[in-house]
N, C-alpha and C. Protein backbone atom coordinates (compact mmCIF):
# COMPACT_ATOMS: atom_id res chain seq x y z
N UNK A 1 20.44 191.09 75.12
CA UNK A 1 20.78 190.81 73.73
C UNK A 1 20.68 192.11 72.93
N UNK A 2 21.37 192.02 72.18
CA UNK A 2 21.65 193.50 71.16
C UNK A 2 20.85 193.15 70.19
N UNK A 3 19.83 193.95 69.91
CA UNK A 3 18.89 193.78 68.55
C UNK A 3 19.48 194.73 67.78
N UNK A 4 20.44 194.88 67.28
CA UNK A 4 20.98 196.13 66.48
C UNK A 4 20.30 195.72 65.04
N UNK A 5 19.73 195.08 64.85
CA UNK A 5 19.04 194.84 63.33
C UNK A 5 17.60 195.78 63.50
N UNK A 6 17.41 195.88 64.89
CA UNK A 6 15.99 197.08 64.90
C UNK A 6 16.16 198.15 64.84
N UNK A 7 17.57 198.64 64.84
CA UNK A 7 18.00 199.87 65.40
C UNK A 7 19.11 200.51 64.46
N UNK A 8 19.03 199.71 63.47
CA UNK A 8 19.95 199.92 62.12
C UNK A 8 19.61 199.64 60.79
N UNK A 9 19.78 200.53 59.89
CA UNK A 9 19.62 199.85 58.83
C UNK A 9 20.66 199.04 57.89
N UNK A 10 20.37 198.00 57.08
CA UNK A 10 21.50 197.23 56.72
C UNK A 10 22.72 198.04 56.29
N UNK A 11 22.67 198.61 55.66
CA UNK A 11 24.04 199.77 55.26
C UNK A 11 24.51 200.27 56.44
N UNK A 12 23.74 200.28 57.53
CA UNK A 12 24.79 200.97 58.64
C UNK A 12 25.79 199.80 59.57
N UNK A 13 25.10 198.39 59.37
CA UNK A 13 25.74 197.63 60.13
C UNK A 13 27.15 197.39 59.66
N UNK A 14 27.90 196.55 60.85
CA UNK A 14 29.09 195.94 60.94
C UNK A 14 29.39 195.07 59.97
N UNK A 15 30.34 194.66 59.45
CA UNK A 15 30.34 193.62 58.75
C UNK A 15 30.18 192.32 59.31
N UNK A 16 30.59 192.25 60.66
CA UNK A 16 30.21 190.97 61.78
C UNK A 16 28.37 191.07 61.82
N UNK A 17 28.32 192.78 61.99
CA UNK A 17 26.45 192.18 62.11
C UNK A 17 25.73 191.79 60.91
N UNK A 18 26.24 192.73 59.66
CA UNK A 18 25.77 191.71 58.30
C UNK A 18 25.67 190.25 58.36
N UNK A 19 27.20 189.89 58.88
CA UNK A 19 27.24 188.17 58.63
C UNK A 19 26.44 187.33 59.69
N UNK A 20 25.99 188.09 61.11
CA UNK A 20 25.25 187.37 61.87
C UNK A 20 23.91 187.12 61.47
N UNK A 21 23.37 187.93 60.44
CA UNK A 21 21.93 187.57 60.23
C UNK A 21 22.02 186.74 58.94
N UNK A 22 22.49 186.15 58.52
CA UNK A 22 22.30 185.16 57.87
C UNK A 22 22.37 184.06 58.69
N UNK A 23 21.26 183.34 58.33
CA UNK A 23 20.60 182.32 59.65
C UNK A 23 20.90 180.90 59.31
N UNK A 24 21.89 180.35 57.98
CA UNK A 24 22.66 179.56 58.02
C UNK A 24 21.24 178.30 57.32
N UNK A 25 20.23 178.61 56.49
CA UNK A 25 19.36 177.89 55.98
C UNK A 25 19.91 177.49 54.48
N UNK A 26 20.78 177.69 53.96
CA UNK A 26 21.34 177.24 52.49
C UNK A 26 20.64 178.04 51.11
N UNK A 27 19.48 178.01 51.48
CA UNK A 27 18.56 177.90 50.86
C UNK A 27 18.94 179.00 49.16
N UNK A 28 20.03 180.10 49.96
CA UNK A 28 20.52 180.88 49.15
C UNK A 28 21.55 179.94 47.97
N UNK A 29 21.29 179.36 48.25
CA UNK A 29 22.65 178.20 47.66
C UNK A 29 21.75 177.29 46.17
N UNK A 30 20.98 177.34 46.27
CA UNK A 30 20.34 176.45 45.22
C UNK A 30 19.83 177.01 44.27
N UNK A 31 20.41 176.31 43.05
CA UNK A 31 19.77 176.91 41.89
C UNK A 31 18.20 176.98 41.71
N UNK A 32 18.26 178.25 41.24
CA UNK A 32 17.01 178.63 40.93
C UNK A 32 16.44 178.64 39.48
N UNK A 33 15.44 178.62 38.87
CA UNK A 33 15.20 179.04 37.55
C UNK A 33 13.79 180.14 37.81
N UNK A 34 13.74 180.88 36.58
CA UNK A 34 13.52 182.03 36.33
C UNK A 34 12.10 181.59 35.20
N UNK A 35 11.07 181.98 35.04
CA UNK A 35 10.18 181.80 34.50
C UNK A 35 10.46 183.22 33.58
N UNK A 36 10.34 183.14 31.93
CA UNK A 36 10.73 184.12 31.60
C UNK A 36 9.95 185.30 31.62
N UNK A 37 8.47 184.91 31.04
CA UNK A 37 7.56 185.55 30.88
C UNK A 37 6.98 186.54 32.42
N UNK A 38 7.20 185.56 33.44
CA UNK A 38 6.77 186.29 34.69
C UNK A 38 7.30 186.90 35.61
N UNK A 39 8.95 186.43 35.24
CA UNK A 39 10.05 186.93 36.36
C UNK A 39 10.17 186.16 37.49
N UNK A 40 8.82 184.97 38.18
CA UNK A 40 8.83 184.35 38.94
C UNK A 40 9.93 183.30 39.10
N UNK A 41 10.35 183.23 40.10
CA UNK A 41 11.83 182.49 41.05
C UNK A 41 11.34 181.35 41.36
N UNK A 42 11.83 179.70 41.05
CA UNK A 42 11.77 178.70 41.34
C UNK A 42 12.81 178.22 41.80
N UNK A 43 12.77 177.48 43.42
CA UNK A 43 13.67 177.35 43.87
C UNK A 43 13.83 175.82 44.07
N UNK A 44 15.10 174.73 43.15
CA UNK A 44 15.30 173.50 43.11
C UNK A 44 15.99 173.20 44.16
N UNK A 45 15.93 171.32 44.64
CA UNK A 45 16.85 170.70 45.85
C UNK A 45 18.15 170.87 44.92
N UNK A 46 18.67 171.20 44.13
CA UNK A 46 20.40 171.48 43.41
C UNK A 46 20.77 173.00 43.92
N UNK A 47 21.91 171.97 44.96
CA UNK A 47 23.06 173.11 45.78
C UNK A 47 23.87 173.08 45.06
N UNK A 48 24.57 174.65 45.13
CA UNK A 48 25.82 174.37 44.69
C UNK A 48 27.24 173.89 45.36
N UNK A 49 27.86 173.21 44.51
CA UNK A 49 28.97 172.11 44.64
C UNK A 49 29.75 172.86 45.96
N UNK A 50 29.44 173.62 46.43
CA UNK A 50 30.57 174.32 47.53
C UNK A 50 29.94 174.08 49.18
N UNK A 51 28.72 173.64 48.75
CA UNK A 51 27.33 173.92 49.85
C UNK A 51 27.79 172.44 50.49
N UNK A 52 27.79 172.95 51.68
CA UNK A 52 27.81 171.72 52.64
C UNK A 52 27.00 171.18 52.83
N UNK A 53 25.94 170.24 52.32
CA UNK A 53 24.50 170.15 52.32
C UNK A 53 23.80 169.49 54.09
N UNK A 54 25.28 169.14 54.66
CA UNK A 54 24.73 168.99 56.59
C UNK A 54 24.11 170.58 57.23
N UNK A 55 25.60 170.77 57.40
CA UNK A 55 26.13 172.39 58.19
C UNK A 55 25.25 173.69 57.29
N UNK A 56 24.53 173.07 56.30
CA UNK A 56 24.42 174.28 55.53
C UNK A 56 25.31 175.62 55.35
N UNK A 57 26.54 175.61 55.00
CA UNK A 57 27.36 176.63 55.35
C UNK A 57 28.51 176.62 53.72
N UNK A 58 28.91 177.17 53.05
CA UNK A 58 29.47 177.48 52.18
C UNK A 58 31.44 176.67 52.44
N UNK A 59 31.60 175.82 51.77
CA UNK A 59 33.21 175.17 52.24
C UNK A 59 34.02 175.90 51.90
N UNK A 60 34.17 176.86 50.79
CA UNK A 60 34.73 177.66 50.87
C UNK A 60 34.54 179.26 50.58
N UNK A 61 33.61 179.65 51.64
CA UNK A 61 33.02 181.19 51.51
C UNK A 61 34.12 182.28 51.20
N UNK A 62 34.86 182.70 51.94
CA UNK A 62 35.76 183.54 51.87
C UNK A 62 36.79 183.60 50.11
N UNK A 63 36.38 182.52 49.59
CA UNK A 63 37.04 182.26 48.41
C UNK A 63 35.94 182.10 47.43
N UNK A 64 34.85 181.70 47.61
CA UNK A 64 33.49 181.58 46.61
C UNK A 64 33.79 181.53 45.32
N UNK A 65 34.11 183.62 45.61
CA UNK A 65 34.19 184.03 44.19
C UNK A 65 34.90 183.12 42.81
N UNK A 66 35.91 183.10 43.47
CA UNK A 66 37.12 182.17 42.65
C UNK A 66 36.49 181.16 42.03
N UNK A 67 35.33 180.17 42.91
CA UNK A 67 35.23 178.78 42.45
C UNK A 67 33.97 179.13 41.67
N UNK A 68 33.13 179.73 41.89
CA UNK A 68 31.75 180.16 41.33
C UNK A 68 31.54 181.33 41.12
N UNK A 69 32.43 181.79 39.88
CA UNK A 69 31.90 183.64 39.69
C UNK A 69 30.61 184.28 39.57
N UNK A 70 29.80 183.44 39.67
CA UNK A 70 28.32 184.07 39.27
C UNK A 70 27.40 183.82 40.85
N UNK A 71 28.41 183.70 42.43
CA UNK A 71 27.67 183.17 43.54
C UNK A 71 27.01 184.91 43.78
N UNK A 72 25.74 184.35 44.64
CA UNK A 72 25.31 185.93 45.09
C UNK A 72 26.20 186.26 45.92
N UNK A 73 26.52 187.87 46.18
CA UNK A 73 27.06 188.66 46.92
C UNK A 73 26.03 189.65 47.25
N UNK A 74 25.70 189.83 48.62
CA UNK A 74 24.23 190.64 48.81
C UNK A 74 25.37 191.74 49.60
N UNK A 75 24.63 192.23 49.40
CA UNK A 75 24.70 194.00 49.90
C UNK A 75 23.59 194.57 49.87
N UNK A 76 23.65 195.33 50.78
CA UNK A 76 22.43 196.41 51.34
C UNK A 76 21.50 197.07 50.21
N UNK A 77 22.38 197.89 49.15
CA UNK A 77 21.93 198.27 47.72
C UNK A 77 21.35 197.44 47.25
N UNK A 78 21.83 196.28 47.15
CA UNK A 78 21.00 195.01 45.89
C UNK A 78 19.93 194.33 46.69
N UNK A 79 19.25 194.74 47.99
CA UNK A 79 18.26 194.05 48.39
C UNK A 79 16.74 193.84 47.74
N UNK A 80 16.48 195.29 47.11
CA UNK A 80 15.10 195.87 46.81
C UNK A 80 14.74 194.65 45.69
N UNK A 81 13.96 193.95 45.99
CA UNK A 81 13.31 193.48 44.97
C UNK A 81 14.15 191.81 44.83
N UNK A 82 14.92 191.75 45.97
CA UNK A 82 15.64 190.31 46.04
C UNK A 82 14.95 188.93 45.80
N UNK A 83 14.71 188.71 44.55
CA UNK A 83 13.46 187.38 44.33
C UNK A 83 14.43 186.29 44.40
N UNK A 84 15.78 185.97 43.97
CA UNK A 84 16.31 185.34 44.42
C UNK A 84 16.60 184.85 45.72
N UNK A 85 16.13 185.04 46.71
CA UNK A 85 16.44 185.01 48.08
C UNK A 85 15.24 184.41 48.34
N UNK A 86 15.30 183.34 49.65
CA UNK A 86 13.74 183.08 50.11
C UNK A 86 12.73 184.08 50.48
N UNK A 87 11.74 184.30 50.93
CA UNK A 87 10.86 184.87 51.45
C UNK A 87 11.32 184.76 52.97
N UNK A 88 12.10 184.58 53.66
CA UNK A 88 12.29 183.81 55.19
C UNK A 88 13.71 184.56 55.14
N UNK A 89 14.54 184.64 54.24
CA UNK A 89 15.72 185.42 54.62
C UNK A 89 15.67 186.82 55.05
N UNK A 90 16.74 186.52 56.15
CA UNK A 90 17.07 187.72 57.16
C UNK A 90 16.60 189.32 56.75
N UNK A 91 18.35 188.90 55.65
CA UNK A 91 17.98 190.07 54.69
C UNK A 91 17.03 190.55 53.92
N UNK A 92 16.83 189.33 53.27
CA UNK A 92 15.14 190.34 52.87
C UNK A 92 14.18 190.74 53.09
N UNK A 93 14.05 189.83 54.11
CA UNK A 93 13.01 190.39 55.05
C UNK A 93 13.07 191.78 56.21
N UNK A 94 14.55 192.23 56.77
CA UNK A 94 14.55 193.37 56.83
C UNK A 94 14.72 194.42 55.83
N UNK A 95 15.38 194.28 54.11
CA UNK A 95 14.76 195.11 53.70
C UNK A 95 13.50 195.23 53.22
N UNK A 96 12.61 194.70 53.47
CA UNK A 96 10.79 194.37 53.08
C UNK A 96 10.53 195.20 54.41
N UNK A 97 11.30 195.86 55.67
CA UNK A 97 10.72 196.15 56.70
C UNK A 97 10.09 195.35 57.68
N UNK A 98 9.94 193.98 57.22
CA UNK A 98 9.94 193.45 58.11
C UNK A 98 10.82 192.58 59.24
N UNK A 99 10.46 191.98 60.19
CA UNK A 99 11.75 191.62 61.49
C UNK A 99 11.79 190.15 61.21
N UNK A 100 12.89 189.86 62.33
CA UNK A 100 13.26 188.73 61.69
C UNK A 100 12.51 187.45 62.51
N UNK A 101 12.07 186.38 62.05
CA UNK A 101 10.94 185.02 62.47
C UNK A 101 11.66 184.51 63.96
N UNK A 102 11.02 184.24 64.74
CA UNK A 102 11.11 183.57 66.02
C UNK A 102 12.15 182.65 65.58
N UNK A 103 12.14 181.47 64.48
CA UNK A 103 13.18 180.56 65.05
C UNK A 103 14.68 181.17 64.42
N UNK A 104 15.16 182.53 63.90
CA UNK A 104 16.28 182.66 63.81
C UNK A 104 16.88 182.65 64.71
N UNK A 105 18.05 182.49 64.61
CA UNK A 105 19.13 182.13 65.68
C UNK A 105 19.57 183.19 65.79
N UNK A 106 19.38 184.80 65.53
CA UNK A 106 19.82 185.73 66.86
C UNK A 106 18.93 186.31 68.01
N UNK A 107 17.44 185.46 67.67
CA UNK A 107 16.43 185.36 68.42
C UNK A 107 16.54 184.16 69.35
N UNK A 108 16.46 182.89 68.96
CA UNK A 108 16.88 181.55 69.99
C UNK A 108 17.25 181.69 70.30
N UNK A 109 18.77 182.46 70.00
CA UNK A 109 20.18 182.20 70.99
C UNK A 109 20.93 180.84 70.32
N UNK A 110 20.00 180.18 69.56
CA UNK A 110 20.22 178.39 69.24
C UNK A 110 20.70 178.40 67.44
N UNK A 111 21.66 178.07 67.23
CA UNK A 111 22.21 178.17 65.83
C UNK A 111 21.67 176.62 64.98
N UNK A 112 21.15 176.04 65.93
CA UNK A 112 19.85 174.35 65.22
C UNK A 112 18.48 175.06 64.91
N UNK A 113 18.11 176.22 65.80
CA UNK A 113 16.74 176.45 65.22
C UNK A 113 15.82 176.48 64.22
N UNK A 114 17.26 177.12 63.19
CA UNK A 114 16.69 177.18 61.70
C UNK A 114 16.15 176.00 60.95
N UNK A 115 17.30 174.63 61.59
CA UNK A 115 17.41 173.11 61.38
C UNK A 115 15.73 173.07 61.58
N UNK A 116 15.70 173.37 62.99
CA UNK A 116 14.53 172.56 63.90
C UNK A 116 13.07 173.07 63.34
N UNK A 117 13.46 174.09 62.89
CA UNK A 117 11.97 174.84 62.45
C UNK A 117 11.60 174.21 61.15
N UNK A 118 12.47 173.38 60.17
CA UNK A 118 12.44 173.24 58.73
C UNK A 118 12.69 174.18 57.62
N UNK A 119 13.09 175.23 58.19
CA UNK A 119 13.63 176.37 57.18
C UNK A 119 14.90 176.31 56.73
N UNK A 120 15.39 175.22 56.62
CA UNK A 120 16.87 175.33 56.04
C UNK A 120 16.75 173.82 54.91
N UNK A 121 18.29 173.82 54.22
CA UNK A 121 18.30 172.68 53.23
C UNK A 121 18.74 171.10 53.93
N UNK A 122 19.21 171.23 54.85
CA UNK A 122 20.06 170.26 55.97
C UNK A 122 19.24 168.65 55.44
N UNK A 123 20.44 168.45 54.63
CA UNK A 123 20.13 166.80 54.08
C UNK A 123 19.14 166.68 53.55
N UNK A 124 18.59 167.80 52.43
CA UNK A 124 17.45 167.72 51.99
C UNK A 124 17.64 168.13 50.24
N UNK A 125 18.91 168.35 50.03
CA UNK A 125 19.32 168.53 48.86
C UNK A 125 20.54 167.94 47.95
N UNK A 126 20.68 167.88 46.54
CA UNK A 126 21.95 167.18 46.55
C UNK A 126 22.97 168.29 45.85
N UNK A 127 24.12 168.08 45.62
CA UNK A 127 25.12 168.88 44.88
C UNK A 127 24.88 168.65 43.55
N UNK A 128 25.47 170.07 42.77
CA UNK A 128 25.49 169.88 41.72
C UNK A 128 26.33 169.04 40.59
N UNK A 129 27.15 168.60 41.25
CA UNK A 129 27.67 167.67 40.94
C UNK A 129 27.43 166.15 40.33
N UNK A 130 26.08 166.25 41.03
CA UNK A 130 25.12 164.58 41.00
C UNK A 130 24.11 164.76 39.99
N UNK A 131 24.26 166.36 39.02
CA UNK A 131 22.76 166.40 38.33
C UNK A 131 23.29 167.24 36.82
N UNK A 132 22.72 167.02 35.81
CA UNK A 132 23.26 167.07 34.65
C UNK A 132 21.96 168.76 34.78
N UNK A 133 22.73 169.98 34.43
CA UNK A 133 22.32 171.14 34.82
C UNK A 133 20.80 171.34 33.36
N UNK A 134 20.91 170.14 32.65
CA UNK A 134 19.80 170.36 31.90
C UNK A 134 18.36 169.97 32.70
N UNK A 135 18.50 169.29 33.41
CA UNK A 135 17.83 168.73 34.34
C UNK A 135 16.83 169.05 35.38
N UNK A 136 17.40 170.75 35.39
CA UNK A 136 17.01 170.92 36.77
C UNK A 136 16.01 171.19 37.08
N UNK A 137 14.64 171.44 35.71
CA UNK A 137 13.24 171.47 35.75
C UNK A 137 12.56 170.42 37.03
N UNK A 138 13.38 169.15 37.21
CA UNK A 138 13.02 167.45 37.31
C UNK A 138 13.49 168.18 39.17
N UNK A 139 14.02 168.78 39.43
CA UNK A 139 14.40 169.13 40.65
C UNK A 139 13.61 170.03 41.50
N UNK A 140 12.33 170.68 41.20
CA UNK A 140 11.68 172.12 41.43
C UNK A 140 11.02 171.84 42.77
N UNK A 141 11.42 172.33 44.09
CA UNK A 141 10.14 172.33 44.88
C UNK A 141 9.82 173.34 45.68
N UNK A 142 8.64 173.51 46.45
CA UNK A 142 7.97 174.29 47.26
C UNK A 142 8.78 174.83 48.23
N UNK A 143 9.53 175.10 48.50
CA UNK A 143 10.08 175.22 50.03
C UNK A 143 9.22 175.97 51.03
N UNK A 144 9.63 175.64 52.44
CA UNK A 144 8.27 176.62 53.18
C UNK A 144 8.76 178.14 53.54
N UNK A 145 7.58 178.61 53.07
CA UNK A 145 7.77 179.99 53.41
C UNK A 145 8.35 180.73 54.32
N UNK A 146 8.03 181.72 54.43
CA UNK A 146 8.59 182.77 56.20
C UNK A 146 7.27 182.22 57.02
């Protein structure tokens, strides 16, 4: 197996190896709110309307932009300090220097792992569609860490 994520830094990879380490947990997908005073990141079960809430996978990624101008777009540059992102993502966690958790799936080999470990949203969230965006205090939870 090619660990090229040990042996590279994100700016040097492929654009195929960028997209392989995203480990397909959603989690990037849900609105967050912002505590003003502290900067602290709260992360709600409200996906956005594009989020496949099974597959955890974006319905229409390649087009995002179009439907949701404000979706993240990560790049290597904008990692430092990524509070939007879980604590458990790929990316942030290699730019934090650290590697990536046993159940990712370019470690398993197994693209359910993420499922199996509980680190992803998989039928555990609803669209935004189903929730009036004043709301979303009523939505706030814990998710598990890295």
């Amino acid at each position: 197996m090619d660990r090229f994520w040990e042996n590279k830094t994100l700016a040097e990879m492929t654009e195929a190896e960028w997209e392989s380490l995203c480990d397909g947990c959603g989690r990037c997908c849900l609105h967050k709110l912002e505590d003003e005073d502290s900067g602290a990141v709260f992360f709600t079960s409200v996906s956005c309307r594009l989020l496949d809430t099974h597959a955890c996978r974006c319905t229409h990624y390649p087009q995002r932009l179009r439907y949701v101008p404000d979706c993240i777009v990560l790049e290597p540059t904008q990692l430092a300090g990524a509070s939007a992102l879980p604590t458990s993502c790929a990316y942030r966690r290699l730019a934090e220097g650290r590697g990536l958790p046993d159940w990712h799936p370019l470690l398993s080999g197994d693209p359910e792992s993420v499922h199996d470990a509980g680190m992803s949203v998989r039928d555990r969230v609803i669209s935004e569609i189903r929730v009036d965006e004043e709301n979303l205090e009523d939505y706030l939870l814990d998710w598990p860490e890295d």
